[in-house]
PDB file of N, CA and C in Angstrom:
ATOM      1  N   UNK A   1      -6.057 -12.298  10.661  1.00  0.00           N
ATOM      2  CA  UNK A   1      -6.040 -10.872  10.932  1.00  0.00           C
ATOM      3  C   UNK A   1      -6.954 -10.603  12.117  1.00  0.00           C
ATOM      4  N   UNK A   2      -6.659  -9.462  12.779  1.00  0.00           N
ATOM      5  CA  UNK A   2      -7.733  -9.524  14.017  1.00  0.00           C
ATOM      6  C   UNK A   2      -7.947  -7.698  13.899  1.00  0.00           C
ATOM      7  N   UNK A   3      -9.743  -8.006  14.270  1.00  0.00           N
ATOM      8  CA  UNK A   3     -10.148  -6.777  14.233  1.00  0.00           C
ATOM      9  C   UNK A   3      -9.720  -6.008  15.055  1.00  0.00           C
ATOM     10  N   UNK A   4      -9.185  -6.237  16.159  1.00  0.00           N
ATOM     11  CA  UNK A   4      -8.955  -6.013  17.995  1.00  0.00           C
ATOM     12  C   UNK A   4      -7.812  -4.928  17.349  1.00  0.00           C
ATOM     13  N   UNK A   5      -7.412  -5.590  16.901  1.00  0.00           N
ATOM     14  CA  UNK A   5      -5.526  -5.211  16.689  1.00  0.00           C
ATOM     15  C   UNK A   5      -6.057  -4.233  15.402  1.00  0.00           C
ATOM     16  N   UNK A   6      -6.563  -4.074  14.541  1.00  0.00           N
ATOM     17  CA  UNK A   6      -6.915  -2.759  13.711  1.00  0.00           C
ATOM     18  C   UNK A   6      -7.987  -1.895  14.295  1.00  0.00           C
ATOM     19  N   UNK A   7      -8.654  -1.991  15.218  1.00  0.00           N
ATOM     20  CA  UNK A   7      -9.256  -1.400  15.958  1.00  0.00           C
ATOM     21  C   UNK A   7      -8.485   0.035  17.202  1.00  0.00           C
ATOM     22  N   UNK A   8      -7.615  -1.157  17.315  1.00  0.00           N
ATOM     23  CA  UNK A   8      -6.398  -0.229  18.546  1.00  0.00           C
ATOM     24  C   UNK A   8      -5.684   0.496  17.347  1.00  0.00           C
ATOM     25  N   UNK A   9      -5.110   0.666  16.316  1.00  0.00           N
ATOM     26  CA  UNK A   9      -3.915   0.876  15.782  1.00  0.00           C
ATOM     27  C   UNK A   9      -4.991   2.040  14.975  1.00  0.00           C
ATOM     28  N   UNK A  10      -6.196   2.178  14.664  1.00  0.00           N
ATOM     29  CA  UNK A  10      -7.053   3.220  14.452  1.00  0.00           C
ATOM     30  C   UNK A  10      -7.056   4.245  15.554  1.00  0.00           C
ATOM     31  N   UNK A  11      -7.123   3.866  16.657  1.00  0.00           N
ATOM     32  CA  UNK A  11      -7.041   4.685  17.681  1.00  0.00           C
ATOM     33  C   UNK A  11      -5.938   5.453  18.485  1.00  0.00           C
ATOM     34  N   UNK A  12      -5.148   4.405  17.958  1.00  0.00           N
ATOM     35  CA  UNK A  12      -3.557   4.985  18.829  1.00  0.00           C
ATOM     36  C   UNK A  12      -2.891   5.133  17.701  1.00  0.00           C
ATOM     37  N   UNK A  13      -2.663   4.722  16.455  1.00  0.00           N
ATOM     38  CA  UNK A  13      -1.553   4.792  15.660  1.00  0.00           C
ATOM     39  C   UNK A  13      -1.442   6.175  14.885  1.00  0.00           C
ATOM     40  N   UNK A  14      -0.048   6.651  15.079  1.00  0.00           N
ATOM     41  CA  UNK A  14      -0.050   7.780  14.766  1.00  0.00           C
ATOM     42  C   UNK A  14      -0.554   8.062  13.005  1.00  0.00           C
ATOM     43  N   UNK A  15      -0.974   9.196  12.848  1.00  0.00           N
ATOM     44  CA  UNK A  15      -1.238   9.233  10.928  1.00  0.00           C
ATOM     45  C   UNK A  15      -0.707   9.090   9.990  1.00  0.00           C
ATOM     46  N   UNK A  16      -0.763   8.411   9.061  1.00  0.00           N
ATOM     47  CA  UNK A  16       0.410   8.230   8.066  1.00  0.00           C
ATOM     48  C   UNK A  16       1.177   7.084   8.177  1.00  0.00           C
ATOM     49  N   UNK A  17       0.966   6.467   9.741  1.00  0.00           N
ATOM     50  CA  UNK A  17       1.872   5.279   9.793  1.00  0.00           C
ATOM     51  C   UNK A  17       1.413   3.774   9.347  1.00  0.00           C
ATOM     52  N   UNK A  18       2.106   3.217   8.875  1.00  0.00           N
ATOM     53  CA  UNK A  18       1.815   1.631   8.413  1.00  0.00           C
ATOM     54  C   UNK A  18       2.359   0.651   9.188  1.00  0.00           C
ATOM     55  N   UNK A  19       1.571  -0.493   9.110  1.00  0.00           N
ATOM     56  CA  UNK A  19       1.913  -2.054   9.688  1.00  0.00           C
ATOM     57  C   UNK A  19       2.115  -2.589   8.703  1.00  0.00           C
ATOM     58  N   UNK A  20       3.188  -3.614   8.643  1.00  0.00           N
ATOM     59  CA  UNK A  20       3.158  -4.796   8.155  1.00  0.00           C
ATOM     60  C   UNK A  20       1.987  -5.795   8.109  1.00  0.00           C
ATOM     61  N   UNK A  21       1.783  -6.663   7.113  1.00  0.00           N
ATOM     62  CA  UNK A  21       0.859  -7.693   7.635  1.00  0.00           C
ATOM     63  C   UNK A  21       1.717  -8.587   7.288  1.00  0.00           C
ATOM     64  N   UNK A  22       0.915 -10.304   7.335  1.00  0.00           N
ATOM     65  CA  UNK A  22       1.476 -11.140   6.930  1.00  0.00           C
ATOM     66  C   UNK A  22       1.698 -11.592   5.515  1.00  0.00           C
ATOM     67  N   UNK A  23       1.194 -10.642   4.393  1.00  0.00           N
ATOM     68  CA  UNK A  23       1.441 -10.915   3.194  1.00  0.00           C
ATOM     69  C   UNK A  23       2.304  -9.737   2.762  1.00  0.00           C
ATOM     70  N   UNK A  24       3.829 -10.090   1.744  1.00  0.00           N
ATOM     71  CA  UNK A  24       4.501  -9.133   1.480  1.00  0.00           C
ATOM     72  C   UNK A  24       4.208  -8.227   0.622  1.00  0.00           C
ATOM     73  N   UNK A  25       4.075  -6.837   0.969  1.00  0.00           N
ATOM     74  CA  UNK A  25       3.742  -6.221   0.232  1.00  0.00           C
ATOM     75  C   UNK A  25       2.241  -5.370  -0.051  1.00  0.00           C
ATOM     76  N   UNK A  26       1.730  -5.786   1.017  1.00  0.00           N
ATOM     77  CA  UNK A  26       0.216  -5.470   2.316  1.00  0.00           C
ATOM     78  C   UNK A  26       0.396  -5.044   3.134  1.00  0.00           C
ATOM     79  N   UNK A  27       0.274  -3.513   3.447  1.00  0.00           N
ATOM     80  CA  UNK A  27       0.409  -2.824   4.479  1.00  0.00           C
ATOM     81  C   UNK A  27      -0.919  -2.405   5.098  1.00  0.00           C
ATOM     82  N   UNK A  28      -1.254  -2.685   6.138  1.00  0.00           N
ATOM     83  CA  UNK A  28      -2.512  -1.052   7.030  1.00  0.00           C
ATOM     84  C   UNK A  28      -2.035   0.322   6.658  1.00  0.00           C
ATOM     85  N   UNK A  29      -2.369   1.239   6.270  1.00  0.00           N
ATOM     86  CA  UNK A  29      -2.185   2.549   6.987  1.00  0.00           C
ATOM     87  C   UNK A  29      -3.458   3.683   7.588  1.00  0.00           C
ATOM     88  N   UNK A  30      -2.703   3.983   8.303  1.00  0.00           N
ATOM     89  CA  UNK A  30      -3.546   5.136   8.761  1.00  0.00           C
ATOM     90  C   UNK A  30      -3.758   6.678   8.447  1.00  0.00           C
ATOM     91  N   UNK A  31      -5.075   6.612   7.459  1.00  0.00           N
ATOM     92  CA  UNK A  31      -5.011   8.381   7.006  1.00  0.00           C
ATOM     93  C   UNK A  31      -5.723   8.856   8.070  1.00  0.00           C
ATOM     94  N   UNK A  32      -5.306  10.246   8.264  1.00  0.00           N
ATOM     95  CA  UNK A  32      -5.916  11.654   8.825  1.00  0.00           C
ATOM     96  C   UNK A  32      -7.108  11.949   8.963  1.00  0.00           C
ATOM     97  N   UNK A  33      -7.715  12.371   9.853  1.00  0.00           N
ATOM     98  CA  UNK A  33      -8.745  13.227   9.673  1.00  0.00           C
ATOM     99  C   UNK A  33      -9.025  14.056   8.384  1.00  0.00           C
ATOM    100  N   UNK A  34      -9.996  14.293   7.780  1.00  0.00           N
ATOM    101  CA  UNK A  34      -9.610  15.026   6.613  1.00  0.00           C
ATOM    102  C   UNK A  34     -11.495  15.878   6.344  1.00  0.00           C
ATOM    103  N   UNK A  35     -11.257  17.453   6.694  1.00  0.00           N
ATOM    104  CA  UNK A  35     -12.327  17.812   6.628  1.00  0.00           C
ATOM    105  C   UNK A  35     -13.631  17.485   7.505  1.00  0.00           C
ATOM    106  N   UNK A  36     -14.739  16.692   6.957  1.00  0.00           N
ATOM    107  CA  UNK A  36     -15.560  15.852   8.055  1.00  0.00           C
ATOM    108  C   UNK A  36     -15.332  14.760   7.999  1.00  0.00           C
ATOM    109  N   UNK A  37     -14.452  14.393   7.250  1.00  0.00           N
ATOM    110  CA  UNK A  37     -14.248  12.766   7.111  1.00  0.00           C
ATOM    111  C   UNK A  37     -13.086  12.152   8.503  1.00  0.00           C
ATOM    112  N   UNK A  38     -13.776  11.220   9.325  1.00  0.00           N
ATOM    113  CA  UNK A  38     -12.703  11.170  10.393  1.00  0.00           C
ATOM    114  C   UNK A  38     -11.541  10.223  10.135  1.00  0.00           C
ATOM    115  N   UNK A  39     -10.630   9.967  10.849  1.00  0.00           N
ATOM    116  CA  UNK A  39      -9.055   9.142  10.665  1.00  0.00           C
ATOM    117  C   UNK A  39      -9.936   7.734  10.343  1.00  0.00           C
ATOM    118  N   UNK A  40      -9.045   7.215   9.326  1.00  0.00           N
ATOM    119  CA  UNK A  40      -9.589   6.048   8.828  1.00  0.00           C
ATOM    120  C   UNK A  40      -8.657   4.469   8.255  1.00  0.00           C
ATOM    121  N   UNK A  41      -9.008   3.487   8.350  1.00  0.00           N
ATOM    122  CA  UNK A  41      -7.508   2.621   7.832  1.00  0.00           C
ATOM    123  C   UNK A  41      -7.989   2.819   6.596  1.00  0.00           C
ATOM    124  N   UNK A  42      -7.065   2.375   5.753  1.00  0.00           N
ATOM    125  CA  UNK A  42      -6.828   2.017   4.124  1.00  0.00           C
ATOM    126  C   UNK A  42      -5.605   0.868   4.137  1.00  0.00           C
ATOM    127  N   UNK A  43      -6.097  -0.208   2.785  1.00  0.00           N
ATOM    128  CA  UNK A  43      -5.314  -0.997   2.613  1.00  0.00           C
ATOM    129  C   UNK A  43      -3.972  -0.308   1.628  1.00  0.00           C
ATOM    130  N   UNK A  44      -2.819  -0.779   1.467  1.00  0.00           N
ATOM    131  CA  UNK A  44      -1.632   0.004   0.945  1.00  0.00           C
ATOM    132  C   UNK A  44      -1.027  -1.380   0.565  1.00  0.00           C
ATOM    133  N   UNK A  45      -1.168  -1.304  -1.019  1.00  0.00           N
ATOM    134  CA  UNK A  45      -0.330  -2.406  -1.738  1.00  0.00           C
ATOM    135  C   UNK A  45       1.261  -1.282  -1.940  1.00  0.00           C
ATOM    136  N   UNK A  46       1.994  -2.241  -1.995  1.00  0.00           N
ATOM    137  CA  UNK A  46       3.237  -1.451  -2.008  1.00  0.00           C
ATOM    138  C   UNK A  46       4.283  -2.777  -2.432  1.00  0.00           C
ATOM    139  N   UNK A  47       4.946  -2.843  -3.600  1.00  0.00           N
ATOM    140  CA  UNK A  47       6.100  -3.997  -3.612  1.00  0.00           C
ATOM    141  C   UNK A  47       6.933  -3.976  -2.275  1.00  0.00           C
ATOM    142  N   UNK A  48       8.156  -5.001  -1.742  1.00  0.00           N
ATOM    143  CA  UNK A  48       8.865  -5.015  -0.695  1.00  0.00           C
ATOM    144  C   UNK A  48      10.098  -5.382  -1.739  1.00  0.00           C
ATOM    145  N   UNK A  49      11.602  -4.631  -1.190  1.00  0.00           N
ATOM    146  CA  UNK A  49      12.749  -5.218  -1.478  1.00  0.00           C
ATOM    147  C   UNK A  49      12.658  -6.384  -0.800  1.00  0.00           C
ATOM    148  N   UNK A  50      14.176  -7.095  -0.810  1.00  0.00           N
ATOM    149  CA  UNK A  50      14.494  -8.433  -0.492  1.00  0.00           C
ATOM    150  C   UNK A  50      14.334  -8.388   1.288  1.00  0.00           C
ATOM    151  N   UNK A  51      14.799  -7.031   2.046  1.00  0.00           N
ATOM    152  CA  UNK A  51      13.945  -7.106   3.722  1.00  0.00           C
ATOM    153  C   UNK A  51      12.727  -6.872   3.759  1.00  0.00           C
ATOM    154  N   UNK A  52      11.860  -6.838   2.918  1.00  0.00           N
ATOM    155  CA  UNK A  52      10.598  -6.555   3.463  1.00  0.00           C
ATOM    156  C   UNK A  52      10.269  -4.800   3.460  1.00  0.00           C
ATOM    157  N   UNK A  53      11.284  -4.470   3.324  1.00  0.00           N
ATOM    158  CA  UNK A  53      10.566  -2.876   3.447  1.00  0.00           C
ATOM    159  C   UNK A  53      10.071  -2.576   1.855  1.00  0.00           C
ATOM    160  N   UNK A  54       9.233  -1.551   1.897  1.00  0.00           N
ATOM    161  CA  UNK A  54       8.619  -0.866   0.715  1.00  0.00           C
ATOM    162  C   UNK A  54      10.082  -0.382  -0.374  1.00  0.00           C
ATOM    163  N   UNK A  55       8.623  -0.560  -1.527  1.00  0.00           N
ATOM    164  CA  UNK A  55      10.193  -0.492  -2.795  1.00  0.00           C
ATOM    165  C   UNK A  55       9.686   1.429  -2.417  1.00  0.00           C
ATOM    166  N   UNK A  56       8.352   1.811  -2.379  1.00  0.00           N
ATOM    167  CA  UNK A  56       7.909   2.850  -2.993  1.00  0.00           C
ATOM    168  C   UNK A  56       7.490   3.926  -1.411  1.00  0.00           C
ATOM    169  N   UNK A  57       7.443   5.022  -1.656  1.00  0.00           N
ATOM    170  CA  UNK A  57       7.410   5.955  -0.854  1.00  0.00           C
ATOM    171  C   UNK A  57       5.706   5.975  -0.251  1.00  0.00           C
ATOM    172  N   UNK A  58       4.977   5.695  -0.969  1.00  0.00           N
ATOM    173  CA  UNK A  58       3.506   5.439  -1.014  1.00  0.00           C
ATOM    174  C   UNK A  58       3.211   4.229  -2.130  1.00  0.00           C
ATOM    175  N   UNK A  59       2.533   3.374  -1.878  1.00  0.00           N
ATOM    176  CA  UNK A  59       2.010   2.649  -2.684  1.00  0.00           C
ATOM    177  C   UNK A  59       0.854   3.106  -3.215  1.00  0.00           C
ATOM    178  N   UNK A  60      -0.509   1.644  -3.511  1.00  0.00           N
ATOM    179  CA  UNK A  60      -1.691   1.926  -4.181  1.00  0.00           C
ATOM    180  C   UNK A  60      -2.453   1.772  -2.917  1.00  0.00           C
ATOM    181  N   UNK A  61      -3.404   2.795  -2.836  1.00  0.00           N
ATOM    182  CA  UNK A  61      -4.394   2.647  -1.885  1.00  0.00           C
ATOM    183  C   UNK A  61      -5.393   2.270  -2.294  1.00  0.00           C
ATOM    184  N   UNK A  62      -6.446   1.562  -1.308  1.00  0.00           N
ATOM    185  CA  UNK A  62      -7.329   0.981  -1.407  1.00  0.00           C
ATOM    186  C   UNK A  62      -7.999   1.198  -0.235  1.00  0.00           C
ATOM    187  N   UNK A  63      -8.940   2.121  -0.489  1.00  0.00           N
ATOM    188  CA  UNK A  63     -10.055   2.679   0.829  1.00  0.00           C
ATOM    189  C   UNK A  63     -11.199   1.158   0.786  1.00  0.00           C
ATOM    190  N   UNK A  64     -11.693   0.740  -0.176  1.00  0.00           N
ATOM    191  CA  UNK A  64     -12.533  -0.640   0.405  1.00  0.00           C
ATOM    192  C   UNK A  64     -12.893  -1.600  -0.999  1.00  0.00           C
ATOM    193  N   UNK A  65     -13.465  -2.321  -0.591  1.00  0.00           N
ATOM    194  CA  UNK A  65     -13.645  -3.712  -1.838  1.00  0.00           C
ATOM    195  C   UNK A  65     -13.984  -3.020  -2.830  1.00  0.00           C
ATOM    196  N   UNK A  66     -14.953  -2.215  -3.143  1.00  0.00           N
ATOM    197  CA  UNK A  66     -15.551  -1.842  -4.488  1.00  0.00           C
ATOM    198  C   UNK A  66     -14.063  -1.551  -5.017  1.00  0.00           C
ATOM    199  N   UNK A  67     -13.600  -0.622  -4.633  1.00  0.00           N
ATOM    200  CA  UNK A  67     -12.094   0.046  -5.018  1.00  0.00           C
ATOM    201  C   UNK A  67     -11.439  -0.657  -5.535  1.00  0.00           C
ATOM    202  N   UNK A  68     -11.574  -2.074  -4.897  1.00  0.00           N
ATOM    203  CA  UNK A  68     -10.465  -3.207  -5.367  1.00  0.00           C
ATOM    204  C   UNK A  68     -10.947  -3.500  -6.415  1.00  0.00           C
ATOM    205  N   UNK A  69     -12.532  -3.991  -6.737  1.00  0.00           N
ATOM    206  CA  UNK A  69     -12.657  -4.812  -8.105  1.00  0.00           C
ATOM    207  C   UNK A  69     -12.887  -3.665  -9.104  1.00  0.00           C
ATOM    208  N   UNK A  70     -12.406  -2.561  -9.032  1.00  0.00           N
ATOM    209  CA  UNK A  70     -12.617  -1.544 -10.163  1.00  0.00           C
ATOM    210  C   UNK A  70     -11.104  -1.708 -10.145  1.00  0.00           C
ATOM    211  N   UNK A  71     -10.064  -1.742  -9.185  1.00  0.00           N
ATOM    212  CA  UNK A  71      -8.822  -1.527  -9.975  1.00  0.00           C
ATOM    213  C   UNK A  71      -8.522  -3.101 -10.907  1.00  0.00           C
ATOM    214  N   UNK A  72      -9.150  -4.200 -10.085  1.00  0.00           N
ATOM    215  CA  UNK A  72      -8.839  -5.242 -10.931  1.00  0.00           C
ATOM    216  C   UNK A  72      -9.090  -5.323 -12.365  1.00  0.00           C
ATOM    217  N   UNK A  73     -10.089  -4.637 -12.852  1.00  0.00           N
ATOM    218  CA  UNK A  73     -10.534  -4.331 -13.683  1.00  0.00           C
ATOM    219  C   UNK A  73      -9.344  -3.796 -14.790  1.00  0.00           C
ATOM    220  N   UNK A  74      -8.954  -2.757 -13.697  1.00  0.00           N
ATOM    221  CA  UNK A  74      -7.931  -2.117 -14.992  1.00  0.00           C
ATOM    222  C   UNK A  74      -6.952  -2.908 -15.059  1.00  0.00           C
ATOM    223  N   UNK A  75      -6.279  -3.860 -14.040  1.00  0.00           N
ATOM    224  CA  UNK A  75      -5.312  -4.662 -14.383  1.00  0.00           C
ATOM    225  C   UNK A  75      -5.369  -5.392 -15.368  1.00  0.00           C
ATOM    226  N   UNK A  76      -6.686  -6.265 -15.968  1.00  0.00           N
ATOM    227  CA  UNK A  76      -7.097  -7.003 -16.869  1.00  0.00           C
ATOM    228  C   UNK A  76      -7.104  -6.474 -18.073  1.00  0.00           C
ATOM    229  N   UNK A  77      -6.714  -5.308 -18.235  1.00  0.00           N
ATOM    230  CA  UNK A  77      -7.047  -4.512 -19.155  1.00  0.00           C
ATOM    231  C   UNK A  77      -5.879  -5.103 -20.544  1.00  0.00           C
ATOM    232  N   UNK A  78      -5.964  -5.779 -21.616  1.00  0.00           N
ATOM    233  CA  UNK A  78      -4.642  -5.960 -22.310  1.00  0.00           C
ATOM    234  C   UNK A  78      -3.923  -5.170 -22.990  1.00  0.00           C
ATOM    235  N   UNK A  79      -4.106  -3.542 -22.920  1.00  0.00           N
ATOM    236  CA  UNK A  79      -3.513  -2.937 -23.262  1.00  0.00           C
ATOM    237  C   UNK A  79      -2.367  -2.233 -22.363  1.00  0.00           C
ATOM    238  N   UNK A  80      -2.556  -2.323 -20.967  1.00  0.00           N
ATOM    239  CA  UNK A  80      -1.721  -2.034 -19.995  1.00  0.00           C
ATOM    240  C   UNK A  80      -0.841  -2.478 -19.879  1.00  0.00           C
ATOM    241  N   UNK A  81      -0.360  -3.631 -20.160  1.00  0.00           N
ATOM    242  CA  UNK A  81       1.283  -4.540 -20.134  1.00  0.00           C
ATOM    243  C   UNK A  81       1.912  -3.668 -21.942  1.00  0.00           C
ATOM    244  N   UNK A  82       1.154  -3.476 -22.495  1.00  0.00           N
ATOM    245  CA  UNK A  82       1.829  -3.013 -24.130  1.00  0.00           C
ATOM    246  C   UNK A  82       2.398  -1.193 -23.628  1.00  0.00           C
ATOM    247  N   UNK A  83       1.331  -0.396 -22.957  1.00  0.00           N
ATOM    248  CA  UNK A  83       2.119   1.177 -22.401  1.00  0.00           C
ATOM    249  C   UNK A  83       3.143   0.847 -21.528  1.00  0.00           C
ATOM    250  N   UNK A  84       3.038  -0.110 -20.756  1.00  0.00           N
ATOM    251  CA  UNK A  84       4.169   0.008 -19.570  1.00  0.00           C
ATOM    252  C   UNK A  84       5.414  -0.228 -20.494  1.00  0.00           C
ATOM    253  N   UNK A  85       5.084  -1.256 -21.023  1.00  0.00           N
ATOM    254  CA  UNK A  85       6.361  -1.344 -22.201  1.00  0.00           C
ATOM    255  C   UNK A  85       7.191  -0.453 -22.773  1.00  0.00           C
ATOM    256  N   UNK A  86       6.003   0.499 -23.547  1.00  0.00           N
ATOM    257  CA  UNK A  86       6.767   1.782 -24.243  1.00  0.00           C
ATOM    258  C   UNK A  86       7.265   2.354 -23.063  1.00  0.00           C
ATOM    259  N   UNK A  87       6.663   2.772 -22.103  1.00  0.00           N
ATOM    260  CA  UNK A  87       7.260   3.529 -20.780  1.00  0.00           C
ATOM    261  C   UNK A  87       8.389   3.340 -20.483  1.00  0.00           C
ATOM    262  N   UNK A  88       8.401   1.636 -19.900  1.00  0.00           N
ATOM    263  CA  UNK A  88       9.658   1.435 -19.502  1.00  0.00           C
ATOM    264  C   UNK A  88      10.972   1.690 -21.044  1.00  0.00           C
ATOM    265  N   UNK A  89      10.320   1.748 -22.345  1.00  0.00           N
ATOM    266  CA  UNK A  89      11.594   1.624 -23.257  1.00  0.00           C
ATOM    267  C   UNK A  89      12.145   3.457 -23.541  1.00  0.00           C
ATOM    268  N   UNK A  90      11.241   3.990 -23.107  1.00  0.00           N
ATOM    269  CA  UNK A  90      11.618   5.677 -23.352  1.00  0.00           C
ATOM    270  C   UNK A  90      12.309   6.307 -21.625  1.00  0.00           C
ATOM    271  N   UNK A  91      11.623   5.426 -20.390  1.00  0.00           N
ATOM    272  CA  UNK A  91      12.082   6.298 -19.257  1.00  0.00           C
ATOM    273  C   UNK A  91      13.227   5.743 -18.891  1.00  0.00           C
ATOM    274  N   UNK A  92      14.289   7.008 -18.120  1.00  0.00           N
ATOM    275  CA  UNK A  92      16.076   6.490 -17.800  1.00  0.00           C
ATOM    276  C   UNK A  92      15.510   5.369 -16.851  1.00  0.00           C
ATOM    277  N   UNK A  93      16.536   4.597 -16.731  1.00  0.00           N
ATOM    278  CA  UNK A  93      16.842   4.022 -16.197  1.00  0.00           C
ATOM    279  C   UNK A  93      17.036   4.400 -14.311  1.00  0.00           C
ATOM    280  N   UNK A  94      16.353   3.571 -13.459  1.00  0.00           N
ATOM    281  CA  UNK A  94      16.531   4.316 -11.957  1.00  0.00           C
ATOM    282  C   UNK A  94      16.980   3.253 -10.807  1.00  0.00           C
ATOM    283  N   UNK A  95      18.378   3.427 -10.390  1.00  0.00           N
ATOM    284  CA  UNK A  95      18.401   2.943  -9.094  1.00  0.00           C
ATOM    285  C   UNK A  95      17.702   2.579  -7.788  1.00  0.00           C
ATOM    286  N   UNK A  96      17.447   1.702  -7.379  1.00  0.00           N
ATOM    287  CA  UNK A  96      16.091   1.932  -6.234  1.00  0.00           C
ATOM    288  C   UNK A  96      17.057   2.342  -4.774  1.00  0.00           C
ATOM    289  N   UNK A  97      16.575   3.181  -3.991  1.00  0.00           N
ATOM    290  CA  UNK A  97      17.499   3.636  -2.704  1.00  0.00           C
ATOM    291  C   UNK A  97      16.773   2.842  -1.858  1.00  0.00           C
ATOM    292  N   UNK A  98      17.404   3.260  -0.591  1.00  0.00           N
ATOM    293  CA  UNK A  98      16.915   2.347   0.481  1.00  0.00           C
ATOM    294  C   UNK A  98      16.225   3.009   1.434  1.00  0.00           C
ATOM    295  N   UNK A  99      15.344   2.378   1.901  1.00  0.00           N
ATOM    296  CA  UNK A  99      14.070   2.633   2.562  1.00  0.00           C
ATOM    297  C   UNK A  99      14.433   2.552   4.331  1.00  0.00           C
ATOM    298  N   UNK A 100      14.182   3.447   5.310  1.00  0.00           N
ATOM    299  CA  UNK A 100      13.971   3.200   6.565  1.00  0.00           C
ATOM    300  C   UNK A 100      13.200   1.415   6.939  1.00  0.00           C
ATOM    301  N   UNK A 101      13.760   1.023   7.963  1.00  0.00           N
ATOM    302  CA  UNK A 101      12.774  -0.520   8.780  1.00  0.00           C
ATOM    303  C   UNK A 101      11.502  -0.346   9.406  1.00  0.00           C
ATOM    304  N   UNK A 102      10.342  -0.579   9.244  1.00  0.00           N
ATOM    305  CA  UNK A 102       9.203  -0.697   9.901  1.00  0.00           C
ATOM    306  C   UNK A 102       8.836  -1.869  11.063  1.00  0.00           C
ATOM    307  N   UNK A 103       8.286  -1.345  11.877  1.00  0.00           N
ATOM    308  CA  UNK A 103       7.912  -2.420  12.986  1.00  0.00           C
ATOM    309  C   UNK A 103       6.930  -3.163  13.043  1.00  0.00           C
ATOM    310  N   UNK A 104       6.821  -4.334  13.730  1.00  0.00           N
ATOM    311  CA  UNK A 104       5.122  -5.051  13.701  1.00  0.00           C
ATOM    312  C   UNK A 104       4.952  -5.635  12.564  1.00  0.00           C
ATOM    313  N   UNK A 105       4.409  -6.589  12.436  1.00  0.00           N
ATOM    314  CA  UNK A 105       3.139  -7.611  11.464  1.00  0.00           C
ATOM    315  C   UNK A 105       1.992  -8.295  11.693  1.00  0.00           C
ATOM    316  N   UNK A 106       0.936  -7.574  11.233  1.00  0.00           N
ATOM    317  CA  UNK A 106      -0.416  -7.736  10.947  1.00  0.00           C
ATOM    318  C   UNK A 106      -0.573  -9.158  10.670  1.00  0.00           C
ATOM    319  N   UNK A 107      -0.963 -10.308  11.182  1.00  0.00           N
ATOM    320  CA  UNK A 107      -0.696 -11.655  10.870  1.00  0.00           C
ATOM    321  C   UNK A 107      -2.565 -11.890   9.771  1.00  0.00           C
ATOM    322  N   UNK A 108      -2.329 -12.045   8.848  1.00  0.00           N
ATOM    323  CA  UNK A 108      -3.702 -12.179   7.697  1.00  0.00           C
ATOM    324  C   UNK A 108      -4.098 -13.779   7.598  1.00  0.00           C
TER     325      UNK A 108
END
């Protein structure tokens, strides 16, 4: 990964927009200005269909490491695979649509 190249894409990349990296399903994006807080990257887990584009309209964000080992946390959790369960056995059933192509990859 190169800082150079998230450095520029902080500066020029329009808001809201994402890169590819080299792992599927690892995006950059770029949030907004927001209040006093200035434009900033965030990491964006997001599944990929079979091209590579996002299953999901927004994924999980991840503003920095702490963030990460608190969500790992909840992943470990063994009650979380038993709700998704009931979830998935009560919610309809959903087609996945298809997603616009994104440009560029972030090589990690």
């Amino acid at each position: 990964m190169s800082e150079e190249k998230l450095t520029d894409f902080l500066k020029t990349g329009k808001d809201w927009s994402r890169i590819r990296t080299s792992v599927a399903g690892v995006f950059v994006l770029k949030l907004p200005p927001y209040r006093s807080s200035p434009a900033r990257l965030v990491v964006e887990l997001n599944p990929v269909d079979e091209t590579g584009n996002p299953k999901k309209r927004r994924g999980l964000v991840l503003r920095s490491s702490a963030e990460l080992e608190e969500f790992k946390e909840l992943f470990r959790d063994e009650k979380l695979p038993k709700l998704l369960g009931m979830v998935d056995s009560v919610n309809p059933k959903v087609e996945a649509g298809k997603r616009r192509r994104e440009e560029g990859v972030l090589e990690l």
